[in-house]
Protein backbone atom coordinates (compact mmCIF):
# COMPACT_ATOMS: atom_id res chain seq x y z
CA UNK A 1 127.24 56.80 109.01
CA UNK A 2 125.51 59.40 110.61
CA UNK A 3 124.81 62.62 108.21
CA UNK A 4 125.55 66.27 109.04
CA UNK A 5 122.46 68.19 109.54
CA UNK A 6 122.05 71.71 106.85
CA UNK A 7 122.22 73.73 110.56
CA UNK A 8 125.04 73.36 113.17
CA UNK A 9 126.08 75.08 116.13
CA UNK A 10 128.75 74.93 118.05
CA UNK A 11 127.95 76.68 121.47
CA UNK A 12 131.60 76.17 123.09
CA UNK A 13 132.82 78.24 119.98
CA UNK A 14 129.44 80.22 119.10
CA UNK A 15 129.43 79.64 115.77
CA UNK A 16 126.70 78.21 113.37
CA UNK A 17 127.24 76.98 109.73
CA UNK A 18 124.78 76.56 107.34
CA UNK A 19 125.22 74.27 104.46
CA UNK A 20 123.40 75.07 101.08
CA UNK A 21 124.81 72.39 99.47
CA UNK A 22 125.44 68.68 101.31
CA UNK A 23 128.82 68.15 102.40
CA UNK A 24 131.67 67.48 100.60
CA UNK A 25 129.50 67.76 96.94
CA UNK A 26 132.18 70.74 96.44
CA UNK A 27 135.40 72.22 97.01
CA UNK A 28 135.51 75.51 99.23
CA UNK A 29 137.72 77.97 96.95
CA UNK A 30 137.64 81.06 99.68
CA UNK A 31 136.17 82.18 102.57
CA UNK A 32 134.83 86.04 101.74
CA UNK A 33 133.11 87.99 104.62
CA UNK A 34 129.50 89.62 103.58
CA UNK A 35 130.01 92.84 103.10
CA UNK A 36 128.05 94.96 106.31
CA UNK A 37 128.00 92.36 108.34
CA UNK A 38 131.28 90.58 109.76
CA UNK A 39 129.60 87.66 111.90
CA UNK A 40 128.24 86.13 108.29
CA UNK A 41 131.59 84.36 106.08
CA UNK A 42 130.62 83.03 102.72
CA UNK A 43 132.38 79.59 101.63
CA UNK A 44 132.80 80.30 97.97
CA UNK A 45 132.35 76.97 95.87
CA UNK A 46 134.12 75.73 92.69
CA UNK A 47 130.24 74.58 90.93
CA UNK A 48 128.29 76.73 93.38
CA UNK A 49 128.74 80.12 94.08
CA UNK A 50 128.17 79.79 97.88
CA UNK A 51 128.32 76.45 99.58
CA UNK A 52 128.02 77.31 103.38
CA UNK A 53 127.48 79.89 105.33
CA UNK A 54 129.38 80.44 108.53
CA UNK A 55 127.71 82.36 111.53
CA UNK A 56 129.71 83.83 114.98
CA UNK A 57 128.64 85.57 117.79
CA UNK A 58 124.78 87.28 117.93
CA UNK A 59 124.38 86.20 114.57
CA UNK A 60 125.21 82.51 115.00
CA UNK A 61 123.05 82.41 118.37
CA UNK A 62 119.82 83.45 116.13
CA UNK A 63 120.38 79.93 113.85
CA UNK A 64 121.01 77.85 117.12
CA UNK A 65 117.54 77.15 117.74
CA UNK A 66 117.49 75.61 113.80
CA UNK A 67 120.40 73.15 114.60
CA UNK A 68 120.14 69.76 113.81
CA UNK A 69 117.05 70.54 111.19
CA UNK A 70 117.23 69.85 107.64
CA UNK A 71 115.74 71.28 104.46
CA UNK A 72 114.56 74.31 106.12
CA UNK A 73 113.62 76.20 102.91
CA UNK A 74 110.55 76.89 101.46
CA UNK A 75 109.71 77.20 97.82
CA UNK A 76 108.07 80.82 96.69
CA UNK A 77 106.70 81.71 93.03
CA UNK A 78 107.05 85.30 93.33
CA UNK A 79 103.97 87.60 91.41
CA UNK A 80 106.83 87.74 88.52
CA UNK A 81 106.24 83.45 88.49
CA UNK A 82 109.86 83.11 89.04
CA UNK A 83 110.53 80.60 92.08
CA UNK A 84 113.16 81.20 94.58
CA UNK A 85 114.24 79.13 97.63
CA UNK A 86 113.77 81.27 100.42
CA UNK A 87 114.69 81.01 104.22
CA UNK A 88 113.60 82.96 107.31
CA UNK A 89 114.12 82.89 110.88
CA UNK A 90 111.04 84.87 111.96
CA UNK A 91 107.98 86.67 110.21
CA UNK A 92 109.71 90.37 110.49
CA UNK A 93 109.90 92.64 107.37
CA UNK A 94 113.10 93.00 105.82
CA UNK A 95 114.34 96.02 106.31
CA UNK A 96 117.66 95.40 104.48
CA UNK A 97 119.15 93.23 101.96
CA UNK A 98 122.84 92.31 100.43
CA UNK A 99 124.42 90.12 98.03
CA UNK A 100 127.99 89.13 97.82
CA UNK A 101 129.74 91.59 95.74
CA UNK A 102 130.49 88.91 92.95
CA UNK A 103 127.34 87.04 93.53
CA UNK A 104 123.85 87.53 92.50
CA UNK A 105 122.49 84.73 92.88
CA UNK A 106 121.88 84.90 97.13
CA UNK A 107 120.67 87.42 98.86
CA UNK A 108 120.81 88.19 102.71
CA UNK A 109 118.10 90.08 104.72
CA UNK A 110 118.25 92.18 107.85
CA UNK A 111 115.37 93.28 110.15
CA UNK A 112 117.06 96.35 111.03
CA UNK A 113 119.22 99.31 108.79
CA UNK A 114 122.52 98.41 109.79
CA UNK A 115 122.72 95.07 108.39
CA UNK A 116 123.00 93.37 112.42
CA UNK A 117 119.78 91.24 112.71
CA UNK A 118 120.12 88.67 110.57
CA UNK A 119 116.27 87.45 109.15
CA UNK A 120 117.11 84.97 106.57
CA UNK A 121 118.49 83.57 102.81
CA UNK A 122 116.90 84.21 99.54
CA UNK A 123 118.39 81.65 96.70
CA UNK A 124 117.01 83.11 93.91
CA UNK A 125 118.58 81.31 91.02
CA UNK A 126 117.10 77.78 92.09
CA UNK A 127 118.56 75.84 89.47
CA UNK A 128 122.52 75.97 90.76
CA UNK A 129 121.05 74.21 94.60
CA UNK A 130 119.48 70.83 94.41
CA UNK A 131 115.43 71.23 95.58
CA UNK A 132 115.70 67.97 97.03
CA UNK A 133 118.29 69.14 99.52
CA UNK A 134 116.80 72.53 100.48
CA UNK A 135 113.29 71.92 100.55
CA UNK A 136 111.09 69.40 102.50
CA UNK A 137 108.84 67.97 99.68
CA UNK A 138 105.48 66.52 100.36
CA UNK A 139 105.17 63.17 102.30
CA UNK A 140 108.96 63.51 102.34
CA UNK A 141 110.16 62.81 106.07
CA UNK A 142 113.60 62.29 105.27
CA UNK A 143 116.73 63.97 105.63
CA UNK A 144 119.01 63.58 103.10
């Protein structure tokens, strides 16, 4: 059985999902749009707040390139100590950030001030997404 990769794209329908949690581990209870940005749909979970992450148009063309790759986070201790999971597509500042209106526990960052270039995922309460599935560990060259 072959397993789904954390980072699909469909280029036919120019869309991207990103899974935060493997397949099928939860049920979806809604699908909420981030607020500032309607290219970015949450998939609300029933033991995680977000499970997924769906992507259209400019937004879903910047994850293409990361399709097909797995545990594309990296773990960060933060001068605080506190770790989060944290995910970027390129080195640029973040100019912006958002969270779900009901959910603090992700956070979204832009490059620019209207909320349009998309930069990357901040989980920063690590303990409600498995480590295993997020991060690549060390000598750890599987996908799970």
């Amino acid at each position: 059985m072959k397993k789904t990769s954390q980072i699909t794209y469909d280029s036919f329908a120019e869309m991207g999902y990103f899974y935060l949690l493997s397949p099928l581990a939860d049920d979806i209870l809604s699908t909420e749009e981030l607020d500032h940005n309607d290219e970015i749909m949450l998939d609300i979970g029933r033991q995680v707040p977000i499970i997924g992450i769906e992507f259209e148009g400019e937004t879903a063309k910047k994850i293409a390139p990361f399709s097909g790759k797995n545990k594309v986070f990296k773990e960060i201790v933060l001068n605080s100590g506190e770790t989060i999971f944290s995910f970027r597509l390129s080195d640029l500042p973040s100019k912006q950030s958002v969270k779900h209106k009901n959910i603090d526990s992700v956070v979204f960052h832009f490059a620019d001030n209207n909320y349009q270039e998309f930069l990357g995922i901040d989980i920063i309460d690590t303990k409600l997404y498995l480590k295993e599935y997020l991060i690549q560990q060390n000598n750890d060259n599987t996908d799970i």
